[in-house]
N, C-alpha and C. Protein backbone atom coordinates (compact mmCIF):
# COMPACT_ATOMS: atom_id res chain seq x y z
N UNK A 1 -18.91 -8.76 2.60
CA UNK A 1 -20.24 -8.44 2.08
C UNK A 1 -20.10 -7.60 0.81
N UNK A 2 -20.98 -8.08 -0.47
CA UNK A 2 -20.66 -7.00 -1.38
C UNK A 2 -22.07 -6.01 -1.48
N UNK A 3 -21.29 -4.52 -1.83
CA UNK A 3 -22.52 -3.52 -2.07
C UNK A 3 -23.01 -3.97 -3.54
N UNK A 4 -24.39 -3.13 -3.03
CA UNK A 4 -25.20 -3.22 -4.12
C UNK A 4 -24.28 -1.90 -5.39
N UNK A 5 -24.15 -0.88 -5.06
CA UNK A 5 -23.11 0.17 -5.30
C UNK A 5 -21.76 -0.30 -5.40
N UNK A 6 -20.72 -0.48 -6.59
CA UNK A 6 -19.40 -0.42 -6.80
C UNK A 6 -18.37 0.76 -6.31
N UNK A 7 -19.20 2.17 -6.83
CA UNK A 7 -18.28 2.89 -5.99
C UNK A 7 -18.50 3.20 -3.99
N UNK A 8 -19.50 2.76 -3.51
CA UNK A 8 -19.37 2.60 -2.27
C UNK A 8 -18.58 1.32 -1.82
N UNK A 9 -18.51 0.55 -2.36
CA UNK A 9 -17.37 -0.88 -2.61
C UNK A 9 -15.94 -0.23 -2.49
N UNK A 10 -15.71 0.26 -3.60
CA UNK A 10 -14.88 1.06 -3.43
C UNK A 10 -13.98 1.88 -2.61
N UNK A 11 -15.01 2.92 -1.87
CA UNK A 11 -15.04 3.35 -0.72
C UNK A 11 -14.34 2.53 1.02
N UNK A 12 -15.03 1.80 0.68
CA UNK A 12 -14.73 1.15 2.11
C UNK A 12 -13.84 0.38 1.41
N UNK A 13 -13.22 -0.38 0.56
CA UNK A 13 -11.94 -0.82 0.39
C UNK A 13 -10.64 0.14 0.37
N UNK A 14 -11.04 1.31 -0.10
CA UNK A 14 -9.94 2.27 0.19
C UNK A 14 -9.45 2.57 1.39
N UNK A 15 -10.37 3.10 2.09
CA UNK A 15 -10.50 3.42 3.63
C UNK A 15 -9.70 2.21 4.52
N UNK A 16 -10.04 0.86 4.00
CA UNK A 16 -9.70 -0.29 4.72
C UNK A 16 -7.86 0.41 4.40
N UNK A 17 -7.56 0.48 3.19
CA UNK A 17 -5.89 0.28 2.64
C UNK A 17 -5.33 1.14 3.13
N UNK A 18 -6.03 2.46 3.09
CA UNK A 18 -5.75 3.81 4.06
C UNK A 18 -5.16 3.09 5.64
N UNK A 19 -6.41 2.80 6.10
CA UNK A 19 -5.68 2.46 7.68
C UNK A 19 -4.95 1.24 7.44
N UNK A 20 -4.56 0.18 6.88
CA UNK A 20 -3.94 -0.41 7.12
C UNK A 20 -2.47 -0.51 6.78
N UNK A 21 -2.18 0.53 6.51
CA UNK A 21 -1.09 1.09 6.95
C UNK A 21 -0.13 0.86 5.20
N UNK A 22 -1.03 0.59 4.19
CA UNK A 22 -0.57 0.06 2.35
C UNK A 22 0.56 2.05 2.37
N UNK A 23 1.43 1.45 1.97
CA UNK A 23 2.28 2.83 1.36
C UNK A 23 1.63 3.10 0.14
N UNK A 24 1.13 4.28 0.13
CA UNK A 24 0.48 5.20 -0.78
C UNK A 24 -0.64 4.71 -1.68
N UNK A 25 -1.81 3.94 -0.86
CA UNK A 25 -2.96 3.55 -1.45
C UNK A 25 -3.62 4.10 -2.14
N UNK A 26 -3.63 5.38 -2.36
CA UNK A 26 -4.09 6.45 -3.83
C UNK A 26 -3.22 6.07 -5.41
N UNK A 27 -2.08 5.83 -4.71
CA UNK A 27 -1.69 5.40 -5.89
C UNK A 27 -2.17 4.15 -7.19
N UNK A 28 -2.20 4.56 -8.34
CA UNK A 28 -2.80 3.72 -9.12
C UNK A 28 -2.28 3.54 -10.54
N UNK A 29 -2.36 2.37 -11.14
CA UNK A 29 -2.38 2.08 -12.37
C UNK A 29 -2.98 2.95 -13.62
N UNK A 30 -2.59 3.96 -14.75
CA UNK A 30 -3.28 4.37 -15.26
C UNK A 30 -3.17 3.47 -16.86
N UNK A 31 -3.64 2.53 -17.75
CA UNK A 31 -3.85 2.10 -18.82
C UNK A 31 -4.11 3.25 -19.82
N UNK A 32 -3.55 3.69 -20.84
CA UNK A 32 -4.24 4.31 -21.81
C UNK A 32 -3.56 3.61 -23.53
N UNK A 33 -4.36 4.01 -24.35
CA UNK A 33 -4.32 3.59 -25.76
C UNK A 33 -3.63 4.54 -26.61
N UNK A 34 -2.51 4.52 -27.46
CA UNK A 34 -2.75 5.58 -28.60
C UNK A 34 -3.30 5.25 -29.77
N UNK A 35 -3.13 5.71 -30.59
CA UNK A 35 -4.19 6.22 -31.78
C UNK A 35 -3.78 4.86 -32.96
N UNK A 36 -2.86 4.64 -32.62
CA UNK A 36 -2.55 2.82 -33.59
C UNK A 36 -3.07 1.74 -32.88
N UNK A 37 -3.20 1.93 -31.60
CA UNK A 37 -3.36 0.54 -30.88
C UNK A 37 -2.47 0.41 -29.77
N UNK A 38 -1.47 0.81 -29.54
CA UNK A 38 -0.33 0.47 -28.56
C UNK A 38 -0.36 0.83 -27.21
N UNK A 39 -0.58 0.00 -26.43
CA UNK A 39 -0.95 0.71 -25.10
C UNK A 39 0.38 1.03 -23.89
N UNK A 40 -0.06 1.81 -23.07
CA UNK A 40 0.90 2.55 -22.25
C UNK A 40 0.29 2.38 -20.92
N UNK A 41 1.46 2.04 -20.25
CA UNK A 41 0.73 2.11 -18.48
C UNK A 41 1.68 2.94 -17.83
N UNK A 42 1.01 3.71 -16.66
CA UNK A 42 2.02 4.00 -15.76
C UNK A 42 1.20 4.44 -14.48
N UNK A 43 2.03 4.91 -13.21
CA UNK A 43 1.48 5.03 -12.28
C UNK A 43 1.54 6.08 -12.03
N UNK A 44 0.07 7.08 -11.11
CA UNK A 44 -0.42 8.27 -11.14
C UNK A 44 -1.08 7.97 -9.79
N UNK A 45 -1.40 9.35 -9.61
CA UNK A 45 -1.91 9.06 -7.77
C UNK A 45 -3.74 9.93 -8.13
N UNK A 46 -4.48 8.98 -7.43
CA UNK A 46 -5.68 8.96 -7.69
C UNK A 46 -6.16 10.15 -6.25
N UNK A 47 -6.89 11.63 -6.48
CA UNK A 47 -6.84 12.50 -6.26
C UNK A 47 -8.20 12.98 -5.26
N UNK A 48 -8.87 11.93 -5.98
CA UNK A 48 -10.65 12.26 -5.67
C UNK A 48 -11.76 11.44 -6.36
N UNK A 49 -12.87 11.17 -5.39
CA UNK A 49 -13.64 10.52 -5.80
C UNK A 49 -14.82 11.00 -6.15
N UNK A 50 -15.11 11.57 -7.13
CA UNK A 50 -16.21 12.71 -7.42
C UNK A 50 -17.18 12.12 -8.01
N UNK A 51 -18.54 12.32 -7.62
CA UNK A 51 -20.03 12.16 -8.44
C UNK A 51 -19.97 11.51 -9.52
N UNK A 52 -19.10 11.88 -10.59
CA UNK A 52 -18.95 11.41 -11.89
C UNK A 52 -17.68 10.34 -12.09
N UNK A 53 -16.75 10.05 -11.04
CA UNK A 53 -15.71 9.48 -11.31
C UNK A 53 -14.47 9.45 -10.15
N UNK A 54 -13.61 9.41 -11.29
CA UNK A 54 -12.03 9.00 -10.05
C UNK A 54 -11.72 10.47 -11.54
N UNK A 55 -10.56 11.18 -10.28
CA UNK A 55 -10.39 12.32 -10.85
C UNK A 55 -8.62 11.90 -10.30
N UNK A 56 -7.38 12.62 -11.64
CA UNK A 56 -6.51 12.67 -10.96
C UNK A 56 -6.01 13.66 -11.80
N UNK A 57 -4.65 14.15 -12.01
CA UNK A 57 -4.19 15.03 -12.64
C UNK A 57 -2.60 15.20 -13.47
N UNK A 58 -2.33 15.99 -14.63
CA UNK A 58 -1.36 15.66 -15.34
C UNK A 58 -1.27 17.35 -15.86
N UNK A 59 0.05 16.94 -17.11
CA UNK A 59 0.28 17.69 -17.84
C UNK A 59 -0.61 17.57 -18.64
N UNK A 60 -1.05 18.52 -19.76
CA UNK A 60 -2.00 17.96 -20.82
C UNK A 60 -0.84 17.49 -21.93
N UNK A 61 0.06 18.11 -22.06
CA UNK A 61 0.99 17.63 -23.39
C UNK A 61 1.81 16.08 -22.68
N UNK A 62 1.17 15.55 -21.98
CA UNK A 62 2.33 14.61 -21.43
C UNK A 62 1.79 13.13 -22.62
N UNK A 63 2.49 12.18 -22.28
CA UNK A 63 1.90 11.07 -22.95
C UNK A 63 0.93 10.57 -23.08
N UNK A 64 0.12 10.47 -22.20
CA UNK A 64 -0.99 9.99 -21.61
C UNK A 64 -2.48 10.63 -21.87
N UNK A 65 -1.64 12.24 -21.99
CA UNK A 65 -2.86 12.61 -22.35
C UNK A 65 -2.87 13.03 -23.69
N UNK A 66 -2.04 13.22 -24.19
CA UNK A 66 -2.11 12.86 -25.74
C UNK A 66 -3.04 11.58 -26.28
N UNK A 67 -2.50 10.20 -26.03
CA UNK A 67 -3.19 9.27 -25.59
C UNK A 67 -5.02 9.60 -25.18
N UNK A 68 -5.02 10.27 -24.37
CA UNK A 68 -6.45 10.81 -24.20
C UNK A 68 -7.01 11.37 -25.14
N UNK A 69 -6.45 12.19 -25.46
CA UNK A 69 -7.03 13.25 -26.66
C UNK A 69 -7.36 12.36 -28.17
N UNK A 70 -6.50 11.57 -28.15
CA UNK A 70 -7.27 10.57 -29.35
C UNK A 70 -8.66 9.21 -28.76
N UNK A 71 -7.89 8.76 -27.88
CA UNK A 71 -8.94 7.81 -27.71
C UNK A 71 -9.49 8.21 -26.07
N UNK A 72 -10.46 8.46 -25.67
CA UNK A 72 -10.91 8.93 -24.36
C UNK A 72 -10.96 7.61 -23.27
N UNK A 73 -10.80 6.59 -23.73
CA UNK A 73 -10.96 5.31 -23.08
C UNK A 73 -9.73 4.88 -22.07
N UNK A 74 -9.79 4.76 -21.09
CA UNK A 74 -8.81 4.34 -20.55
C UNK A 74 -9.28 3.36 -18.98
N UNK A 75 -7.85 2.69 -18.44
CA UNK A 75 -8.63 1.47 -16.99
C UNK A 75 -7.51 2.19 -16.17
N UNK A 76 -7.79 2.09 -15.03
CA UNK A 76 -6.74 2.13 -13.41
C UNK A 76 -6.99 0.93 -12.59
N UNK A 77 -6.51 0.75 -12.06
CA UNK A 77 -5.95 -0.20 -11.21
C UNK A 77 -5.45 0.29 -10.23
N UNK A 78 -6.18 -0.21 -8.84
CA UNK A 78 -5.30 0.18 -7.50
C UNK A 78 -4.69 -1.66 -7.15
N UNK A 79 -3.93 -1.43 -6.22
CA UNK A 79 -3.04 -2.64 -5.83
C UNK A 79 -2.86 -2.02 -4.54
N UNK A 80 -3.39 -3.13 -3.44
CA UNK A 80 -3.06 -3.22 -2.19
C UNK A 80 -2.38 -4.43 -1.29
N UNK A 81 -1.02 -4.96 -1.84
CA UNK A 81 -0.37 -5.77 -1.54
C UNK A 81 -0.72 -6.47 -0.16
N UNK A 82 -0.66 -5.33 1.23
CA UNK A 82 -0.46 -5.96 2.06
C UNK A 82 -2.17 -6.44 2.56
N UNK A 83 -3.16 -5.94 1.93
CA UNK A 83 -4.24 -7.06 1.79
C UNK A 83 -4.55 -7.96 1.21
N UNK A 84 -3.67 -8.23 0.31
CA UNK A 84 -4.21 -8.84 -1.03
C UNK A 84 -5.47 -8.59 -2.07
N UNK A 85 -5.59 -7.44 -2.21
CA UNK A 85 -7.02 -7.00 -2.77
C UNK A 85 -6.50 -6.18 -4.12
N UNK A 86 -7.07 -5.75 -5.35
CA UNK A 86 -6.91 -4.65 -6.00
C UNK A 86 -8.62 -4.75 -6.69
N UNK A 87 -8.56 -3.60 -7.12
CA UNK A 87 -9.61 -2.67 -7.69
C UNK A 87 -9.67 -2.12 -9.21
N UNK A 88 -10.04 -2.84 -10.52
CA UNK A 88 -9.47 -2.51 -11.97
C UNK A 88 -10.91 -1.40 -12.01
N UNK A 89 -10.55 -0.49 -12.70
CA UNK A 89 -11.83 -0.15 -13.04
C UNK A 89 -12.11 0.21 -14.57
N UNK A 90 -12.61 0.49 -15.39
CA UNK A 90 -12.69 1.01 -16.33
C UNK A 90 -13.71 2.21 -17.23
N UNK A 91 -13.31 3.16 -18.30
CA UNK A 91 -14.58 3.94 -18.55
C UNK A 91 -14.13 5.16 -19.37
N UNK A 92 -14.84 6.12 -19.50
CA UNK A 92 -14.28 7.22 -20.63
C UNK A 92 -13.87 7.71 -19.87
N UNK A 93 -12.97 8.78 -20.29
CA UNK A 93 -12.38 9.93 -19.39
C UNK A 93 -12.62 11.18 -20.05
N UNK A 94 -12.32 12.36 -19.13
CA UNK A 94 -13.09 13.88 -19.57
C UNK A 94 -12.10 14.41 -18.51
N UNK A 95 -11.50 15.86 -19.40
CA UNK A 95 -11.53 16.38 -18.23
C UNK A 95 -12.17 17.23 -17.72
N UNK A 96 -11.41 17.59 -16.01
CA UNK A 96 -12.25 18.48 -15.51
C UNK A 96 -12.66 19.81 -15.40
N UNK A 97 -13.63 21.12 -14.70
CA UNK A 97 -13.18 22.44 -14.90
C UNK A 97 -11.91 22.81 -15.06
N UNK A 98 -11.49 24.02 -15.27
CA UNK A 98 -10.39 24.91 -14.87
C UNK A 98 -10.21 25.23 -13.57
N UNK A 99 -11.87 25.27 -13.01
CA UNK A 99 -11.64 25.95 -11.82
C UNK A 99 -11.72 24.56 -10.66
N UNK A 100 -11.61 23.86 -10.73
CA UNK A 100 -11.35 22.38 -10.04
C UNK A 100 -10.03 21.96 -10.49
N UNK A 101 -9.29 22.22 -11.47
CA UNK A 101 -7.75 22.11 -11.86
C UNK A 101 -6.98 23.45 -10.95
N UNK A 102 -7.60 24.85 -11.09
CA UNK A 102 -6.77 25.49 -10.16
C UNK A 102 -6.90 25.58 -8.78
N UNK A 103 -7.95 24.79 -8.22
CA UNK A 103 -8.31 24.78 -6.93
C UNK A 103 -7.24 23.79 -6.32
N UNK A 104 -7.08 22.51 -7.07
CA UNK A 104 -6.01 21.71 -7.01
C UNK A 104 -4.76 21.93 -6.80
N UNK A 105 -4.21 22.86 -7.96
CA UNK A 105 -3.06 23.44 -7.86
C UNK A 105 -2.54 24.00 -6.90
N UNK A 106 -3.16 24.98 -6.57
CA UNK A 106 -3.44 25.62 -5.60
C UNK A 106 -3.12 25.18 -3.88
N UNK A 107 -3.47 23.53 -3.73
CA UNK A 107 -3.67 23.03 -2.88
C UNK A 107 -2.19 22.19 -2.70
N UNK A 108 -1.62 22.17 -3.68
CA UNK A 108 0.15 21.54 -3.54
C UNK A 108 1.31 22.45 -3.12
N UNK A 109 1.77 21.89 -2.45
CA UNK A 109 3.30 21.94 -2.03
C UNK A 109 3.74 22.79 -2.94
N UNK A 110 4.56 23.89 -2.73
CA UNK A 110 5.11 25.22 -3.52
C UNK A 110 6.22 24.04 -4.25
N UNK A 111 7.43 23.45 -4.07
CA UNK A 111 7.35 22.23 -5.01
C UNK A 111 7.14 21.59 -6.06
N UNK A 112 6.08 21.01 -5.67
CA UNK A 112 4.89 20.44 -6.68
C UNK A 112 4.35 20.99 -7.94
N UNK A 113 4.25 22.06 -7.05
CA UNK A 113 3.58 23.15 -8.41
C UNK A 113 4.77 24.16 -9.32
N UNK A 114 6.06 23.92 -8.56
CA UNK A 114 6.89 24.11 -9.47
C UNK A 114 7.54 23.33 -10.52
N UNK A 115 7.07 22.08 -9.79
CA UNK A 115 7.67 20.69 -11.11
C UNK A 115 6.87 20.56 -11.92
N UNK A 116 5.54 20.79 -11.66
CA UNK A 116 4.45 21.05 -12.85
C UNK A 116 4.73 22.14 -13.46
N UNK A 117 5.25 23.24 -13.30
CA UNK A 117 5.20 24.71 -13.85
C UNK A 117 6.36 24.43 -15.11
N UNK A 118 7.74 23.66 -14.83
CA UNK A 118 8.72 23.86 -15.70
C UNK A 118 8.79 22.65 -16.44
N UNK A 119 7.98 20.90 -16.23
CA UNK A 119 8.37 19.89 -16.95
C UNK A 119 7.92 19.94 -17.83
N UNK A 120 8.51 19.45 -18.72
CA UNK A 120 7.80 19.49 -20.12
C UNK A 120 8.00 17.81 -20.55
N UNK A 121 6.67 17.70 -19.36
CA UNK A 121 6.69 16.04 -19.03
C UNK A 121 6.41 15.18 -20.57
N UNK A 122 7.32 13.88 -20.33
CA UNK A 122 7.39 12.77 -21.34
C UNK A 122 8.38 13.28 -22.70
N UNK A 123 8.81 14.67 -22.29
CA UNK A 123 9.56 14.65 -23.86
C UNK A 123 10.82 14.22 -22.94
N UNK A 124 12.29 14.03 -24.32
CA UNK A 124 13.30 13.40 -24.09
C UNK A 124 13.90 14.81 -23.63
N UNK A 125 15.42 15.01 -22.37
CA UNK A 125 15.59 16.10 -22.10
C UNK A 125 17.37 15.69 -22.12
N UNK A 126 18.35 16.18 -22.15
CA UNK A 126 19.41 16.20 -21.87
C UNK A 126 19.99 15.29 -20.98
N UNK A 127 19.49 15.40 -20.05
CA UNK A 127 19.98 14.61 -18.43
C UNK A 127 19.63 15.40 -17.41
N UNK A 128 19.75 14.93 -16.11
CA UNK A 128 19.03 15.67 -14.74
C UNK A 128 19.33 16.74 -14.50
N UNK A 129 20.36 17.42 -14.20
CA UNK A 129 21.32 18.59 -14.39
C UNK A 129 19.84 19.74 -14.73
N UNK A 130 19.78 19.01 -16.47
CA UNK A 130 18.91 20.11 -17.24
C UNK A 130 17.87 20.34 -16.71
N UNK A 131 16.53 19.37 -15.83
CA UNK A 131 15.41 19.45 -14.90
C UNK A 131 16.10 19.87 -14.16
N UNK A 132 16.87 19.99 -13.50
CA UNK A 132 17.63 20.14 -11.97
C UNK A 132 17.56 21.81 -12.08
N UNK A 133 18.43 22.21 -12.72
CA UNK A 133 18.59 23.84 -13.49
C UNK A 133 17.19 24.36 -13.79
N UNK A 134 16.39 24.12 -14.46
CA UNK A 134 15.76 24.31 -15.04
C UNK A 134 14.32 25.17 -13.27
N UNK A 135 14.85 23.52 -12.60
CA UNK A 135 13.77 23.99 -11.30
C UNK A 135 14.33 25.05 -10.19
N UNK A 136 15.32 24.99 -10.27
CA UNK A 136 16.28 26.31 -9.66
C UNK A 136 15.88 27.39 -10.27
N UNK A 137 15.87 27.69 -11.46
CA UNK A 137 16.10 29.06 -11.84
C UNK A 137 14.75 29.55 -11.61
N UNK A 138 13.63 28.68 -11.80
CA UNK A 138 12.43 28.83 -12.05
C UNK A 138 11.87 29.59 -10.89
N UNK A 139 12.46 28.37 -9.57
CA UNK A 139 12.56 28.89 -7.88
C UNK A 139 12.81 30.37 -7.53
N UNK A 140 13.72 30.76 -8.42
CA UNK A 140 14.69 32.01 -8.21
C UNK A 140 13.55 32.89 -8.79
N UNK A 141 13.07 33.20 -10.10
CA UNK A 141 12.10 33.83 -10.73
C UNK A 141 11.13 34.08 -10.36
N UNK A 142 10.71 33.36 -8.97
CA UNK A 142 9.42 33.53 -8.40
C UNK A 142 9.60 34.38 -6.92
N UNK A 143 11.01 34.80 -6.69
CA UNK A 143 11.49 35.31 -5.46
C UNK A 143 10.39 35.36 -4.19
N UNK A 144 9.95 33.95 -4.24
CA UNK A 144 9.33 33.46 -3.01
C UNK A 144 7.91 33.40 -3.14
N UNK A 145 7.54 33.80 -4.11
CA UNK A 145 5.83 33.70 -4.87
C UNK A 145 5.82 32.33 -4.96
N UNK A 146 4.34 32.16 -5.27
CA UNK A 146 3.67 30.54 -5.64
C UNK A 146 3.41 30.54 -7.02
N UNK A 147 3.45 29.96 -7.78
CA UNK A 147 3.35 30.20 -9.17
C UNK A 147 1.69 29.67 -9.25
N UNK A 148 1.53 30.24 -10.67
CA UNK A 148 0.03 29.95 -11.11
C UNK A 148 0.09 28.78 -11.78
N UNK A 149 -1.15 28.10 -12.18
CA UNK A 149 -0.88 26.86 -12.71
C UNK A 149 -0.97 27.08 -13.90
N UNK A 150 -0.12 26.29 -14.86
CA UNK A 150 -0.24 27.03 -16.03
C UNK A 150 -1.33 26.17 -16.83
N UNK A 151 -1.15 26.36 -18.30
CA UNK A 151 -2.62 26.52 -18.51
C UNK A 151 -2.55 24.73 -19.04
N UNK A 152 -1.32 24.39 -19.61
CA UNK A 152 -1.16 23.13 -20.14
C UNK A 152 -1.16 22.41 -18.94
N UNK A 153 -1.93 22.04 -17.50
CA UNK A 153 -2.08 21.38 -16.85
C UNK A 153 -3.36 21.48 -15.93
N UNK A 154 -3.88 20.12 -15.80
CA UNK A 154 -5.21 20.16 -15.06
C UNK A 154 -5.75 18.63 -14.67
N UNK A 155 -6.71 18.78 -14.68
CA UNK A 155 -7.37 17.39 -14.13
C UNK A 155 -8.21 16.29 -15.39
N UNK A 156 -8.32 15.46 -15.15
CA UNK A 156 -9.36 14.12 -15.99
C UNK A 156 -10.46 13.66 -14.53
N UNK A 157 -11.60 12.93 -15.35
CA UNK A 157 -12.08 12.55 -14.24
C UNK A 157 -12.42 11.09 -15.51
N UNK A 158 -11.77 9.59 -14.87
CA UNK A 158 -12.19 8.44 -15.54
C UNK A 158 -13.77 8.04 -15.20
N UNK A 159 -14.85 7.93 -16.18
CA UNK A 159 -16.15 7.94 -15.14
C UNK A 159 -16.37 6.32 -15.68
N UNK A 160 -16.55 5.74 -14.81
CA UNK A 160 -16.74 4.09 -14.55
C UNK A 160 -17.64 3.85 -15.13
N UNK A 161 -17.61 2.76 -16.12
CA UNK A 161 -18.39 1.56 -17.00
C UNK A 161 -18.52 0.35 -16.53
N UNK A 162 -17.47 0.18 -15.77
CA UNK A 162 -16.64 -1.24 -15.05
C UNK A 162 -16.17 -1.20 -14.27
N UNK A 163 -16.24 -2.15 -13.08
CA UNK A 163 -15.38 -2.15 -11.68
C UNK A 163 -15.31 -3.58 -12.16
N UNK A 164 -13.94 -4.26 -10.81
CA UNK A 164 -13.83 -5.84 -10.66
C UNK A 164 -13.06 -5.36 -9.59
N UNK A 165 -13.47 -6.12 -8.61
CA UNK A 165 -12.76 -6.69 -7.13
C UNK A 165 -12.22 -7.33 -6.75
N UNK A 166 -11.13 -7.55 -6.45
CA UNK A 166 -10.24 -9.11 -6.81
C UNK A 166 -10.11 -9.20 -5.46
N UNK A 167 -9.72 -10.32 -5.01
CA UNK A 167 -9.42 -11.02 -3.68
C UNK A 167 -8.62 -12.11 -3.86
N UNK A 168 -7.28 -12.22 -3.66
CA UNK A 168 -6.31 -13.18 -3.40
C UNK A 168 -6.97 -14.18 -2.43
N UNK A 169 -7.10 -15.45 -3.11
CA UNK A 169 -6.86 -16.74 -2.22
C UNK A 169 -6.38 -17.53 -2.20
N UNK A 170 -6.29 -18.58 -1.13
CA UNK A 170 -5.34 -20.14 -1.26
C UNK A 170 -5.54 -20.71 -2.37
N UNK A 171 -4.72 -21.12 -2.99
CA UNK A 171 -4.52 -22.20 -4.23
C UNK A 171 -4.71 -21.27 -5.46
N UNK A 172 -5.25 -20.09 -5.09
CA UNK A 172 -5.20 -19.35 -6.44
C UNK A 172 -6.44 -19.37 -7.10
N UNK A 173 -7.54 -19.69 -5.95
CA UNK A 173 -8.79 -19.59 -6.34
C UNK A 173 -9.57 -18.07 -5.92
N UNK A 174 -8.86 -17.15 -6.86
CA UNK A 174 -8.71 -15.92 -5.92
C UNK A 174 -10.93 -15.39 -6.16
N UNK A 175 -10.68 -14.54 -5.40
CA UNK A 175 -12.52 -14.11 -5.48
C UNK A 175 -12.60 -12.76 -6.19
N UNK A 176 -13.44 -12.49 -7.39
CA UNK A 176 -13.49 -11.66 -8.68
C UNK A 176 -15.29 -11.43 -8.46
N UNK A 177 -15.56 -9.85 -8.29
CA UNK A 177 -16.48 -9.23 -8.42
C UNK A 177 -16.40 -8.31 -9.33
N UNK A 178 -17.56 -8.36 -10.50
CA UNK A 178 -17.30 -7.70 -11.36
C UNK A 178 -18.54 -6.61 -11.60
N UNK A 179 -18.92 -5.37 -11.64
CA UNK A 179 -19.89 -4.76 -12.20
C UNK A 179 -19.82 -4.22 -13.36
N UNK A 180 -20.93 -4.33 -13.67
CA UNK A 180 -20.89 -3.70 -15.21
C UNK A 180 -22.23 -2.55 -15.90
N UNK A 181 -22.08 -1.59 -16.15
CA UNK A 181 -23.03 -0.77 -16.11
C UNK A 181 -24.14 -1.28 -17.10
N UNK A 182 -25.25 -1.53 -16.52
CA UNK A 182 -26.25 -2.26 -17.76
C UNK A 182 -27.64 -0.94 -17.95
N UNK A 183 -28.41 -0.96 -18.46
CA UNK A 183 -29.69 -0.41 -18.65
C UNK A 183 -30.24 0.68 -17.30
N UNK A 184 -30.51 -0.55 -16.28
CA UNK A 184 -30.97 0.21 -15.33
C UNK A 184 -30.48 0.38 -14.01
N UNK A 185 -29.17 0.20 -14.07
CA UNK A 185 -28.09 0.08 -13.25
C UNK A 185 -26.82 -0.98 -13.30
N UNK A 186 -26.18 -1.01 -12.46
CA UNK A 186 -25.06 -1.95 -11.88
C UNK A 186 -25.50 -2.89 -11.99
N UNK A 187 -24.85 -4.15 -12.81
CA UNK A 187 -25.24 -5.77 -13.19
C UNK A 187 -23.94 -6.22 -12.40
N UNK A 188 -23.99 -6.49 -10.98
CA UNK A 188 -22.99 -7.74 -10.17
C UNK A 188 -22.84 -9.21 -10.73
N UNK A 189 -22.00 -9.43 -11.01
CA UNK A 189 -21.37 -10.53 -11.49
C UNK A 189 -20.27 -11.43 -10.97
N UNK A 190 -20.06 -12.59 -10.82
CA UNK A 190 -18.96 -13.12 -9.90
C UNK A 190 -17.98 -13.91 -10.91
N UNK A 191 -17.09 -13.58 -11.62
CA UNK A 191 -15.88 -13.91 -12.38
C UNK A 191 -15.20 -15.40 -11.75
N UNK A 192 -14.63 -16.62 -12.93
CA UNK A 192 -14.06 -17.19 -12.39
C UNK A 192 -12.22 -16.69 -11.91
N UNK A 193 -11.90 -17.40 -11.20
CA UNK A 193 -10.23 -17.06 -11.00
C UNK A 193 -9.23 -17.20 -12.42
């Protein structure tokens, strides 16, 4: 059945990938542009589904969001293999408070928030050793404290222009739901394969 609503679509397709047991169904496709044209993909884990969007989180100096900072436009993509289903979506991106970036932080694995604290994600580095060292000493410096988040990291929230629903079928006549934000809401549309 399709909703009249894309992100309640959404919703219950996640939930479905959740229980059915997909290894790490948050995970997602992030598309972004730089400032010539050249586009970049990679995969990022999708964090929250908020009022305004799909929210996830980065370095700000990393690639991607450099990438952001010139062109705000960017698509994700979830992929749920063992249903055969994925989810493209598309739309501007923004980011979010400070205080919804440190609430986040906050909420990770002492870890986590140390690999965020010392990478100085997407530049070129020596070899592993140098991250390796780098997260040790850092460990040591905090003599058992949680570190704060620092300031070059936080959240985006992508806010949807576009959904499409894909559905794998026999012969490759797969099934494509597409919304598209029009005037006075969500314009459902059914895509060929």
């Amino acid at each position: 059945m399709i909703q009249k609503d894309p992100v309640k679509q959404f919703r219950s397709w996640f939930e479905l990938a959740k229980q059915s047991g997909e290894h790490e169904p948050e995970a997602m496709a992030l598309a972004t542009v730089d400032d010539t044209g050249r586009p970049s993909v990679r995969m990022v884990l999708f964090r929250d589904l908020r009022p305004d969007g799909f929210c996830f989180f980065t370095n700000y100096e990393s690639r991607k969001a450099v990438h952001l900072g010139s062109n705000p436009f960017a698509s994700i993509l979830f992929y749920w293999p063992m249903l055969y289903r994925q989810v493209r979506v598309e739309g501007r991106v923004k980011k979010v408070s400070v205080k919804l970036s440190d609430d986040y932080f906050n909420s990770r694995p002492a870890g986590s928030r140390i690999s965020a604290c010392i990478s100085p994600q997407s530049s070129v580095i020596p070899d592993r050793l140098f991250i390796e060292a780098m997260y040790e000493a850092f460990k040591m410096d905090l003599g058992g404290n949680l570190p704060r988040k620092p300031v070059n990291w936080g959240g985006y929230v992508l806010v949807p222009d576009l959904f499409e629903f894909w559905t794998g079928m026999e012969d490759r006549l797969h099934d494509r739901i597409q919304y598209r934000k029009g005037r006075s809401g969500w314009v459902i549309e059914r895509l060929a394969p």
